[in-house]
N, C-alpha and C. Protein backbone atom coordinates (compact mmCIF):
# COMPACT_ATOMS: atom_id res chain seq x y z
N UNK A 1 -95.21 -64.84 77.48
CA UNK A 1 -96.57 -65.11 77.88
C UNK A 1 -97.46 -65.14 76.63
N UNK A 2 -98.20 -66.37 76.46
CA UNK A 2 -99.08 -66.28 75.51
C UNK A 2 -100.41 -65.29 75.68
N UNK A 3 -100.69 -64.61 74.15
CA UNK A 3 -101.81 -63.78 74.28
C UNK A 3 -103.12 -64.56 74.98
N UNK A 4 -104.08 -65.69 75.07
CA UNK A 4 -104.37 -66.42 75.17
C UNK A 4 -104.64 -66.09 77.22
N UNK A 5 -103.03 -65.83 77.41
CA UNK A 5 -103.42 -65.90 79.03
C UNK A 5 -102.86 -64.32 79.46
N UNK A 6 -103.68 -63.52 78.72
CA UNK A 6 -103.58 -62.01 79.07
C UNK A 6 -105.14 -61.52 78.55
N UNK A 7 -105.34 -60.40 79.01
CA UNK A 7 -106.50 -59.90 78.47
C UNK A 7 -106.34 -58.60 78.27
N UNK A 8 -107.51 -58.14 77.09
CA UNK A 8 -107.42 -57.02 76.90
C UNK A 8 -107.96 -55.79 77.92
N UNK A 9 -107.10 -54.52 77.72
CA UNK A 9 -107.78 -53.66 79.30
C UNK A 9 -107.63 -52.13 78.80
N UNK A 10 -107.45 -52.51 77.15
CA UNK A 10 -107.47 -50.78 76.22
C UNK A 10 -106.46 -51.13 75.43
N UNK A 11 -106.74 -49.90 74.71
CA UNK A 11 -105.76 -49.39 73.43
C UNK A 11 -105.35 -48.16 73.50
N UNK A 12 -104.09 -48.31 72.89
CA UNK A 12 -103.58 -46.46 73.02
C UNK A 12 -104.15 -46.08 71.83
N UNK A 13 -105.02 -44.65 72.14
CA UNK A 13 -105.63 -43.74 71.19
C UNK A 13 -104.64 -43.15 70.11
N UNK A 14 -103.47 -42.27 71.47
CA UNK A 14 -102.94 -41.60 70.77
C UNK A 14 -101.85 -40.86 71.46
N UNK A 15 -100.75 -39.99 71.12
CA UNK A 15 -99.89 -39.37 72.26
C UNK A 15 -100.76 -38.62 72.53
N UNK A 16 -100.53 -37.60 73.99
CA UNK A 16 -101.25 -36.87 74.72
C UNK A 16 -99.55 -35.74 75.15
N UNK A 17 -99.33 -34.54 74.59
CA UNK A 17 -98.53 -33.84 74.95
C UNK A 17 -97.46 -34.43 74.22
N UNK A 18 -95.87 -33.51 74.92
CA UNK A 18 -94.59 -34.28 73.98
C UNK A 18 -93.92 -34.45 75.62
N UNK A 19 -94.16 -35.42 76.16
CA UNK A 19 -93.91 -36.39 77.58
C UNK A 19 -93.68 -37.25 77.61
N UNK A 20 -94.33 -38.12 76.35
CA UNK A 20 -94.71 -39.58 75.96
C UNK A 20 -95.75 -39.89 77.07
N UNK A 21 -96.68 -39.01 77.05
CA UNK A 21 -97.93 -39.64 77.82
C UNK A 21 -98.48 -39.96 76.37
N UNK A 22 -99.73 -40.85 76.92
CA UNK A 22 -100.54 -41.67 75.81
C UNK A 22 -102.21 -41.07 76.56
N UNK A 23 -102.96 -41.13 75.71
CA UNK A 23 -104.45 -41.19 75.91
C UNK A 23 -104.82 -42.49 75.43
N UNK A 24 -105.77 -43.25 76.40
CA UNK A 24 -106.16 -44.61 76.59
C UNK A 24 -107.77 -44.85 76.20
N UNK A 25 -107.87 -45.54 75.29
CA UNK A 25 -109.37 -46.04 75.10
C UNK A 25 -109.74 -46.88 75.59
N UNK A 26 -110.58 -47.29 77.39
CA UNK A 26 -110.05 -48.25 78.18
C UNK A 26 -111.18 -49.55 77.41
N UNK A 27 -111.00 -50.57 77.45
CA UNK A 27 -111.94 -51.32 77.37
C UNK A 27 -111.85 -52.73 78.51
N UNK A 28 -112.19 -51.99 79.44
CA UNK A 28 -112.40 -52.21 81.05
C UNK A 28 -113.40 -51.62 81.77
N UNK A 29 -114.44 -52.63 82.86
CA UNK A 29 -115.34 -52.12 83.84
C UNK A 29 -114.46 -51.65 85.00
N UNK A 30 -113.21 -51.69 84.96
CA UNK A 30 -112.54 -51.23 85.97
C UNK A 30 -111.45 -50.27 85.51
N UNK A 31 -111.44 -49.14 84.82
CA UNK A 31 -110.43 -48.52 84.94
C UNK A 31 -109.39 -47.40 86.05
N UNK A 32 -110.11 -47.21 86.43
CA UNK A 32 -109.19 -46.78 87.60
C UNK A 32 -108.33 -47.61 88.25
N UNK A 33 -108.63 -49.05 88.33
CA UNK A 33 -107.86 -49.87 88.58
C UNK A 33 -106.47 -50.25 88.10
N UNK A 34 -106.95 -50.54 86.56
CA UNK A 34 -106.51 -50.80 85.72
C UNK A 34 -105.07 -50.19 85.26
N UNK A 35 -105.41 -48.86 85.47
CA UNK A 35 -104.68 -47.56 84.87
C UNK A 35 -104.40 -46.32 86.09
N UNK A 36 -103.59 -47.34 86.96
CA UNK A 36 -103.46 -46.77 88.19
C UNK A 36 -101.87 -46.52 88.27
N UNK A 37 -101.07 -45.46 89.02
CA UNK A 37 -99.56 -45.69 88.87
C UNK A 37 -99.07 -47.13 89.59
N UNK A 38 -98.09 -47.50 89.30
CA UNK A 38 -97.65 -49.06 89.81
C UNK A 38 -97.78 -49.78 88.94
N UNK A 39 -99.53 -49.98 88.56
CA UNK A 39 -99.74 -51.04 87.76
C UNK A 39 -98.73 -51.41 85.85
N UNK A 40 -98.48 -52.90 86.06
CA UNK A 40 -97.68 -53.41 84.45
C UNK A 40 -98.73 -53.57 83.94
N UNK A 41 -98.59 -52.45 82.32
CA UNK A 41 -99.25 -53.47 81.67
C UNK A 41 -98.24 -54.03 80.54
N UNK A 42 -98.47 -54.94 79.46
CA UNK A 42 -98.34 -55.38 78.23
C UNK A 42 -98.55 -54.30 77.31
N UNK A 43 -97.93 -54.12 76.74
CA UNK A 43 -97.97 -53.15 75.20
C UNK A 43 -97.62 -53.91 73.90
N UNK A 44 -98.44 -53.42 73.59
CA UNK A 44 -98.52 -54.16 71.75
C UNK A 44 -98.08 -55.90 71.57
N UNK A 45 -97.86 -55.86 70.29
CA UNK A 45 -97.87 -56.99 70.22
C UNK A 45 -96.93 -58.05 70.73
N UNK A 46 -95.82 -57.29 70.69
CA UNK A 46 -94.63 -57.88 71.75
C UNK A 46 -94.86 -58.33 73.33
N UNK A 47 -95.83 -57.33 73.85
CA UNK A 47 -96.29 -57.77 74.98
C UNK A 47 -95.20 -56.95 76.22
N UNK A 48 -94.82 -56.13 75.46
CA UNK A 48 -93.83 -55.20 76.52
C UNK A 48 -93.94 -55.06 77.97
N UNK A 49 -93.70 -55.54 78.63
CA UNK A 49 -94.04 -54.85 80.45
C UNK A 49 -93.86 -53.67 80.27
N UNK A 50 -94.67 -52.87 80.41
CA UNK A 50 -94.11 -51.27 81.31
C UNK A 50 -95.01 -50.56 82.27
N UNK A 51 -94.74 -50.27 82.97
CA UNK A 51 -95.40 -49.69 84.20
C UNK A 51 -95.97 -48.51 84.27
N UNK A 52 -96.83 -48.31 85.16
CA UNK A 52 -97.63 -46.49 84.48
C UNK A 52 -97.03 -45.86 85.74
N UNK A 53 -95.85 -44.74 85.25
CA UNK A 53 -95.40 -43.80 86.21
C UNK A 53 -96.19 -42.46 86.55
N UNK A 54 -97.28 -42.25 85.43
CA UNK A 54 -98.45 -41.08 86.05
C UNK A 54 -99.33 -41.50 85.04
N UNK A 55 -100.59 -41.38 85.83
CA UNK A 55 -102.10 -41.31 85.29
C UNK A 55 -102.83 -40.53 86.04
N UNK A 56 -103.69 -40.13 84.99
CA UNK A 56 -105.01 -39.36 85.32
C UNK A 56 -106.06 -39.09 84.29
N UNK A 57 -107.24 -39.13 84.68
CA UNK A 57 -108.06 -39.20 83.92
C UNK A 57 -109.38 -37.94 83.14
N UNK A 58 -109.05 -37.99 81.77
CA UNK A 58 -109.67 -36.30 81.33
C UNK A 58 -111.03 -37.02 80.30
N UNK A 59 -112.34 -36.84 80.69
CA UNK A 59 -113.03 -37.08 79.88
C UNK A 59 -113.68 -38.83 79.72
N UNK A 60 -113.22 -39.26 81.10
CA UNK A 60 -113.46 -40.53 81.28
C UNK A 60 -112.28 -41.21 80.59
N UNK A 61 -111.38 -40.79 79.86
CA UNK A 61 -110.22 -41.43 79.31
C UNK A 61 -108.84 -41.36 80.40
N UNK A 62 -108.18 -42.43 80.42
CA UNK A 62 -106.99 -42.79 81.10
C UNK A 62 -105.97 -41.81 79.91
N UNK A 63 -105.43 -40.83 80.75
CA UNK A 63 -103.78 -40.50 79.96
C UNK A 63 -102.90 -40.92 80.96
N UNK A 64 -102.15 -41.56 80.40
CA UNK A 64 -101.12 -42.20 81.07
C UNK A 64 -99.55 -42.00 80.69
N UNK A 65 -98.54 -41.86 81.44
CA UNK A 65 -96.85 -42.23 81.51
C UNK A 65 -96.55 -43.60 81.57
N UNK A 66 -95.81 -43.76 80.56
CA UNK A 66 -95.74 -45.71 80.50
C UNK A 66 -94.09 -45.72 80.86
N UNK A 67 -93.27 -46.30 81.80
CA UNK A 67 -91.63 -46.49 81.90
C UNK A 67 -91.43 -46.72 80.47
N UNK A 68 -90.22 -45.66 80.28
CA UNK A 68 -89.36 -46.28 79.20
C UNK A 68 -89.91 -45.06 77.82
N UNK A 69 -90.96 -44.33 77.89
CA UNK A 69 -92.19 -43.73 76.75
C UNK A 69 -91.45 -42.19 77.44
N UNK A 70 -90.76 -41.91 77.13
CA UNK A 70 -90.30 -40.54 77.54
C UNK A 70 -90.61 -39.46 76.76
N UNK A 71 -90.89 -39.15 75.16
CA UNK A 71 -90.98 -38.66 74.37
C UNK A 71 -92.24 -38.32 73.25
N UNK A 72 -92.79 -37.64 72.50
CA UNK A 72 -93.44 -37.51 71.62
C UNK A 72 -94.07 -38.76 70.95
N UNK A 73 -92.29 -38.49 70.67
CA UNK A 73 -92.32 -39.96 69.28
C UNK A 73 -92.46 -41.20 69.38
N UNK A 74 -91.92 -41.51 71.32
CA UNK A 74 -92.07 -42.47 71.77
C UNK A 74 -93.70 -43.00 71.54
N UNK A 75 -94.53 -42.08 71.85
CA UNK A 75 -95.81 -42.15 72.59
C UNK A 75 -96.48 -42.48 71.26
N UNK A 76 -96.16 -41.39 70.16
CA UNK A 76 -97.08 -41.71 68.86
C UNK A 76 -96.81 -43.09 68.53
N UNK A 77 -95.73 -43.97 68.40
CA UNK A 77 -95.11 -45.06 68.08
C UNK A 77 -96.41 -46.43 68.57
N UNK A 78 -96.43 -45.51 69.82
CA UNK A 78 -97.57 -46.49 70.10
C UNK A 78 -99.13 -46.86 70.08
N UNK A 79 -99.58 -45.70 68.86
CA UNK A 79 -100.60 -45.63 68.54
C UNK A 79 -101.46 -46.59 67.97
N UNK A 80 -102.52 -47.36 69.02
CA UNK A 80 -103.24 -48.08 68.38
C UNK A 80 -102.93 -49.51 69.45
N UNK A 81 -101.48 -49.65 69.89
CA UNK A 81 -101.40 -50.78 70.15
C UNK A 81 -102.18 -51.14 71.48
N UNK A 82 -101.75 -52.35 71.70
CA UNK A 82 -103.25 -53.10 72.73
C UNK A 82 -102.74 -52.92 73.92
N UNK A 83 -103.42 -52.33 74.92
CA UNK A 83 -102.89 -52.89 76.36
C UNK A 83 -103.08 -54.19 77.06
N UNK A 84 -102.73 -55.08 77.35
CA UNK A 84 -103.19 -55.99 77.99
C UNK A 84 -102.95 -56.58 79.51
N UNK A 85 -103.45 -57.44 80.76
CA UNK A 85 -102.58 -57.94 81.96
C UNK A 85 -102.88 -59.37 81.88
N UNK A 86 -102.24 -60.02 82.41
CA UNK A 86 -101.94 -61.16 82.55
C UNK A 86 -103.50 -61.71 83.44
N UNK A 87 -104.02 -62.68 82.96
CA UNK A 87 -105.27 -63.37 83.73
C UNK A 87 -105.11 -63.24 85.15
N UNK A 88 -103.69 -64.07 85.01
CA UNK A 88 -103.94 -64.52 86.72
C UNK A 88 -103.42 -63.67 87.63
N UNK A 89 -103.45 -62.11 86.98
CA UNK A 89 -103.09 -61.02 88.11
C UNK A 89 -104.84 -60.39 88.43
N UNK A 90 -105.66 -60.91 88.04
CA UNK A 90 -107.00 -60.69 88.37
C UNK A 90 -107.37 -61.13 89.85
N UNK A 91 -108.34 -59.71 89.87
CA UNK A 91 -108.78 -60.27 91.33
C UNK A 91 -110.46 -60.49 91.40
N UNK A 92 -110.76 -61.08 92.22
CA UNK A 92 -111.88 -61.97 92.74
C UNK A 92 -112.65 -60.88 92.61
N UNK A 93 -113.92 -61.51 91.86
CA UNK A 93 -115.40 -60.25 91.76
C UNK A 93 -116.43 -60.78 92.84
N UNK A 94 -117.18 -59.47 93.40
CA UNK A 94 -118.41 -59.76 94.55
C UNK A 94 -118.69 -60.88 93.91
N UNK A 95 -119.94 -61.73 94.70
CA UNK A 95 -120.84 -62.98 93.94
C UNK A 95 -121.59 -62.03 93.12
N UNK A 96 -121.86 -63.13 92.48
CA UNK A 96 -122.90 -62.41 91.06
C UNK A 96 -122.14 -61.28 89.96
N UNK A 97 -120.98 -61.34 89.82
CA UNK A 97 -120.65 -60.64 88.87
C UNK A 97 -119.48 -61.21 88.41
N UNK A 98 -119.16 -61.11 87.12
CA UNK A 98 -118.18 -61.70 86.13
C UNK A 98 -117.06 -61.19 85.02
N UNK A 99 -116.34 -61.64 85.30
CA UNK A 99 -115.37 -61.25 83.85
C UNK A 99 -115.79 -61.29 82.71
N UNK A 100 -116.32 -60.53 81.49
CA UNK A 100 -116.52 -60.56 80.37
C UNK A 100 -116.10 -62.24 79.57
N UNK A 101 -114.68 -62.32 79.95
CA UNK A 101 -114.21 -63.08 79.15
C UNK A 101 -114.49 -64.49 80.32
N UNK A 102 -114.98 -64.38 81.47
CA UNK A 102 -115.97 -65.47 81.49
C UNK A 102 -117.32 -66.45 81.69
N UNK A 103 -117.61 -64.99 80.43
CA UNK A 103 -119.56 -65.70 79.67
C UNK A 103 -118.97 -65.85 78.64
N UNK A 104 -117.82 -65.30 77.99
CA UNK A 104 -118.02 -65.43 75.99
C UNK A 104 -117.55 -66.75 76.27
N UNK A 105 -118.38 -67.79 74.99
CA UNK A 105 -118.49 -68.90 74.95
C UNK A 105 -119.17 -69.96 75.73
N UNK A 106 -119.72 -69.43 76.50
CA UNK A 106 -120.89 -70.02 77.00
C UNK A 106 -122.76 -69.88 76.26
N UNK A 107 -122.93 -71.11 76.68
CA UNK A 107 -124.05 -71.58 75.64
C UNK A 107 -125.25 -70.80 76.44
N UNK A 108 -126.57 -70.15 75.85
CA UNK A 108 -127.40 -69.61 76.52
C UNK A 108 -128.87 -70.46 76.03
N UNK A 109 -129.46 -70.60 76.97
CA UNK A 109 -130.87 -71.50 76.87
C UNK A 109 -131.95 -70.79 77.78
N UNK A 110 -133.36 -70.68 77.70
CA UNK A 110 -134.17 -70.51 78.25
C UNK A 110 -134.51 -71.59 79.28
N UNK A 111 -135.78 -71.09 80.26
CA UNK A 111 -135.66 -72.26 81.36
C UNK A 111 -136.10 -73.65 80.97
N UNK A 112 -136.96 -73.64 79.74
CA UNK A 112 -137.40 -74.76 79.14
C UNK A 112 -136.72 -75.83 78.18
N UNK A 113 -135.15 -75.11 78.35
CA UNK A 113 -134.08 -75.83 77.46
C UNK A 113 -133.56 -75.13 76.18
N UNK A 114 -134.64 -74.55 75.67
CA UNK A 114 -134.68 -73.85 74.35
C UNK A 114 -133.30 -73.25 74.15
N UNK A 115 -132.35 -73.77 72.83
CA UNK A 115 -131.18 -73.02 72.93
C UNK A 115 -131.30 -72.16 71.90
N UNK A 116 -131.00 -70.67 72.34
CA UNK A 116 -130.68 -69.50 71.84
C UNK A 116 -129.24 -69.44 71.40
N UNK A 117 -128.43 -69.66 71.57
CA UNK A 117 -126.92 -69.52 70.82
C UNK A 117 -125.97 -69.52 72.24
N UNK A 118 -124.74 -68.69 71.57
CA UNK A 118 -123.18 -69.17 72.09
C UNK A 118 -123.35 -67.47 72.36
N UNK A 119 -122.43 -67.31 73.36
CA UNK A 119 -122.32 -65.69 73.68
C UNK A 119 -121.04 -65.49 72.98
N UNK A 120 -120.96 -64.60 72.41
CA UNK A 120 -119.73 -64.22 71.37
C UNK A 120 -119.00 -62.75 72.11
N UNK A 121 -119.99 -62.02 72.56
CA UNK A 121 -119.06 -60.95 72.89
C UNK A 121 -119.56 -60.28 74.36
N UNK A 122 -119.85 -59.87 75.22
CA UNK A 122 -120.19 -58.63 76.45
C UNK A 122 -119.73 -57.25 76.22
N UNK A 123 -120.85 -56.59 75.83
CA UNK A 123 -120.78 -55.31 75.63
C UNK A 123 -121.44 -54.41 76.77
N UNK A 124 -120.86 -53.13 77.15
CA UNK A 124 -121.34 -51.81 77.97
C UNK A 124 -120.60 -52.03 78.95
N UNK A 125 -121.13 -50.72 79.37
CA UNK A 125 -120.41 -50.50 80.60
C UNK A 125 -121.09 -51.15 81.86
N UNK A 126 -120.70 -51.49 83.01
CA UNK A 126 -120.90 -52.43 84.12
C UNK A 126 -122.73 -52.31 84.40
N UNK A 127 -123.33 -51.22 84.05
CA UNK A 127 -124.46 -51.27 85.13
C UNK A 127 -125.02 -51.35 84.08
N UNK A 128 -124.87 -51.21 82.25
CA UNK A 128 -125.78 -51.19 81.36
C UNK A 128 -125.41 -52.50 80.37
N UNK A 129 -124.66 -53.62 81.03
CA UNK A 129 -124.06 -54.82 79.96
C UNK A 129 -124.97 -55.86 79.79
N UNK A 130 -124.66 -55.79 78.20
CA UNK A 130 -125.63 -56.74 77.10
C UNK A 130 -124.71 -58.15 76.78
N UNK A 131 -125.24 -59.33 76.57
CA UNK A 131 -124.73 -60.35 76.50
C UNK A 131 -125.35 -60.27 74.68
N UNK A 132 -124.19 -60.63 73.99
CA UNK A 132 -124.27 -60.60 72.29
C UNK A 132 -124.04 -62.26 72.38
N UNK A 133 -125.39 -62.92 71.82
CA UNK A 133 -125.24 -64.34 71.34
C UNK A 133 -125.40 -64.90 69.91
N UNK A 134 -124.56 -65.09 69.55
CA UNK A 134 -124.69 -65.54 68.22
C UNK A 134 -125.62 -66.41 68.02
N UNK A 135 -126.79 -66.39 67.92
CA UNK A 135 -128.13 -67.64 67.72
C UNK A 135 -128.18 -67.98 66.49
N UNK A 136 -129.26 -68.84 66.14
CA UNK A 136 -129.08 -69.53 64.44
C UNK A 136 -129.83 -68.75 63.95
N UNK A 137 -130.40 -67.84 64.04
CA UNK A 137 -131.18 -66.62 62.95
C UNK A 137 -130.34 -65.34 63.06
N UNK A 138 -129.28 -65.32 63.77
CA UNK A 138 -128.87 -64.07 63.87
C UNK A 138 -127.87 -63.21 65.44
N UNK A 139 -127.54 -62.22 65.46
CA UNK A 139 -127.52 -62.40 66.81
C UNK A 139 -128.58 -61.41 67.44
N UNK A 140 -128.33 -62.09 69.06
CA UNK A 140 -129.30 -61.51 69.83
C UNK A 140 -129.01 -60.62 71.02
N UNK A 141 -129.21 -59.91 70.82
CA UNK A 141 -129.07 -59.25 72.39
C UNK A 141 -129.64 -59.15 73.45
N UNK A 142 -129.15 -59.36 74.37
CA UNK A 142 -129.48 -59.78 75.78
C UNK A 142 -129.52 -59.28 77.24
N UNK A 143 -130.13 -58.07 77.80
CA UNK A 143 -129.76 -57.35 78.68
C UNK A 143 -128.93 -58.31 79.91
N UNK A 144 -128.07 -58.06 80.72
CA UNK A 144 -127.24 -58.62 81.39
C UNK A 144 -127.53 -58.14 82.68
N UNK A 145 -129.13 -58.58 83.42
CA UNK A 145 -129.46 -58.69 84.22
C UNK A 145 -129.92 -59.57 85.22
N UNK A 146 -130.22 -59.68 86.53
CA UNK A 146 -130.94 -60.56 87.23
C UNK A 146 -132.64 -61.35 87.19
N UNK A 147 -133.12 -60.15 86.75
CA UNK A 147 -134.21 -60.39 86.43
C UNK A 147 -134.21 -61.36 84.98
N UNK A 148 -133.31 -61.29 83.91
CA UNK A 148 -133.28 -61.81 82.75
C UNK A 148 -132.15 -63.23 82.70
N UNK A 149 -131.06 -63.01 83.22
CA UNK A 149 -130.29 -64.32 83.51
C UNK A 149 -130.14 -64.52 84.90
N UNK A 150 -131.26 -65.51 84.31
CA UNK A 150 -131.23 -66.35 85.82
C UNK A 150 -130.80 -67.33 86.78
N UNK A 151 -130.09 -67.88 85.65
CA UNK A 151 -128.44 -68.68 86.18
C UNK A 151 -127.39 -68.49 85.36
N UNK A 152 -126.55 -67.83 86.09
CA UNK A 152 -125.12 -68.15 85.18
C UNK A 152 -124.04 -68.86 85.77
N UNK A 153 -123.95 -69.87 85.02
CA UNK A 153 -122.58 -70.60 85.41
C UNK A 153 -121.43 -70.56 84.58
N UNK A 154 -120.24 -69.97 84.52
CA UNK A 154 -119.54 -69.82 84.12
C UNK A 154 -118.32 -71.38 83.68
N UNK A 155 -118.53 -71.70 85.21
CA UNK A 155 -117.47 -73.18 85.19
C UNK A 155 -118.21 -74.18 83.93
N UNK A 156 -119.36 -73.98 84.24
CA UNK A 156 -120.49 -75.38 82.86
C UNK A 156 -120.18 -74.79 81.73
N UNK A 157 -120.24 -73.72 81.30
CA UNK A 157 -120.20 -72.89 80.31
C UNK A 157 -121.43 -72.52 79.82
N UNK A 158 -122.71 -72.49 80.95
CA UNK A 158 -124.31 -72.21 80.49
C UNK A 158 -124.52 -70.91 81.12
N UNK A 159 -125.53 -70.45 80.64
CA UNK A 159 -126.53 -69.03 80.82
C UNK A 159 -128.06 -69.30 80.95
N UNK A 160 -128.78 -69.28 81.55
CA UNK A 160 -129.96 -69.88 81.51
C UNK A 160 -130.74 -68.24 81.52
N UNK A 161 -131.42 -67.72 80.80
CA UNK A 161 -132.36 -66.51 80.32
C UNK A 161 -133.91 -66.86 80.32
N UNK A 162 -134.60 -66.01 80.94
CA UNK A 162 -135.92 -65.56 80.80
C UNK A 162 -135.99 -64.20 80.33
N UNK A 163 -135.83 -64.16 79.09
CA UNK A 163 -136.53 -62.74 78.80
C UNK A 163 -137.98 -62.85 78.67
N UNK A 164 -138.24 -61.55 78.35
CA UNK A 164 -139.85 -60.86 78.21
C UNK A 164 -140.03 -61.36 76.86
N UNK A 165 -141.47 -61.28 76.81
CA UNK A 165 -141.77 -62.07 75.93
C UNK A 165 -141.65 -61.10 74.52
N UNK A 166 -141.23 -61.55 73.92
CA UNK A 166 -140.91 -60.65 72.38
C UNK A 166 -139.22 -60.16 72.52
N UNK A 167 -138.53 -60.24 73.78
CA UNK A 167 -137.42 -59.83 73.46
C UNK A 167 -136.25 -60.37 72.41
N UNK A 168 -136.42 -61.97 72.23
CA UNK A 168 -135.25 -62.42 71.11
C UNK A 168 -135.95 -62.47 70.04
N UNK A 169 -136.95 -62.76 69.79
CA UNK A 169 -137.08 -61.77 68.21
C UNK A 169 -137.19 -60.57 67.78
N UNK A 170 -137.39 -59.61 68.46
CA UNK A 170 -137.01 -57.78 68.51
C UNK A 170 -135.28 -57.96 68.08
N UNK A 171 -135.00 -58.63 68.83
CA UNK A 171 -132.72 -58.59 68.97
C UNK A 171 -132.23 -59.27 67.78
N UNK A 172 -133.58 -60.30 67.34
CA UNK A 172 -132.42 -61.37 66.23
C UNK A 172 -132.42 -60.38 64.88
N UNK A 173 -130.87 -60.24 64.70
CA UNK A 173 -130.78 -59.38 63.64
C UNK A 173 -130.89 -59.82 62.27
N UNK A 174 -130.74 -61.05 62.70
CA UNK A 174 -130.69 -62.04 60.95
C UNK A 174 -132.29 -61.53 60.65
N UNK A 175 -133.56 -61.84 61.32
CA UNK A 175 -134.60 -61.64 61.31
C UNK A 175 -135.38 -60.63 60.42
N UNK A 176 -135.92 -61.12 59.58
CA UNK A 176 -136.30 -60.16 58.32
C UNK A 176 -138.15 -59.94 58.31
């Protein structure tokens, strides 16, 4: 499976005990999901299947049992590497809410056309997420609300934004 049609859903921190449990740095609005027993993920760069035979969560962090990670050494081995799942094991979000990975690369404009830049990244957690657009002075940040994006189409690849007035030059960081 190409990286390309997997996504990222954490990184292993670090071992957790000598079990070969791992502690998980999730980088997911869904972890409990994510990092549930049953669920495959991908490990490192190889893209390993292995399955989580126990999880639970200390500190908002996923520690997890991965099949096959029986040991210490096993677990340290895997320090750092990426977790990832396959796209099309994703499931369908309420209306009005989106996969990270589909706003990045979508173009953002005000209602008057005005283009502000390309969204490069979605940052925070679900109820506090900022849309990061790379604009031509810099980037900008973008609260990732209703009141502020007021159309998003994902399939066009547009964002249409009304912020408050002073908000993208407060955000543009190039801005001196």
């Amino acid at each position: 499976m190409a990286a390309e049609d997997t996504l990222l859903v954490g990184r292993v921190a670090r071992a957790h005990g000598n079990r070969g449990q791992v502690i998980v740095n999730p980088d997911t609005d869904f972890p409990e999901q994510r990092y549930r027993v049953g669920q495959t993920l991908l490990v490192g760069a190889a893209a390993v299947p292995r399955k989580i035979v126990a999880a639970r969560f200390q500190q908002g962090r996923p520690i997890v049992a991965l099949e096959g990670i029986e040991t210490m050494n096993d677990a340290e081995a895997l320090a750092g590497a990426e977790l990832r799942v396959p796209e099309a094991e994703l499931e369908p979000l309420p209306q009005g809410t989106f996969y990270h990975h589909d706003l990045v690369g979508c173009d953002v404009s005000t209602p008057d056309g005005t283009a502000l830049g390309r969204v490069a990244a979605v940052e925070g957690p679900i109820e506090r997420s900022r849309l990061v657009v790379a604009g031509t002075r810099g980037e900008i940040q973008i609260p990732l609300t209703d009141a502020i994006c007021v159309s998003i189409d994902p399939a066009s690849r547009r964002i249409v934004v009304d912020p408050p007035e002073g908000l993208v030059e407060l955000n543009e960081t190039g801005r001196r």
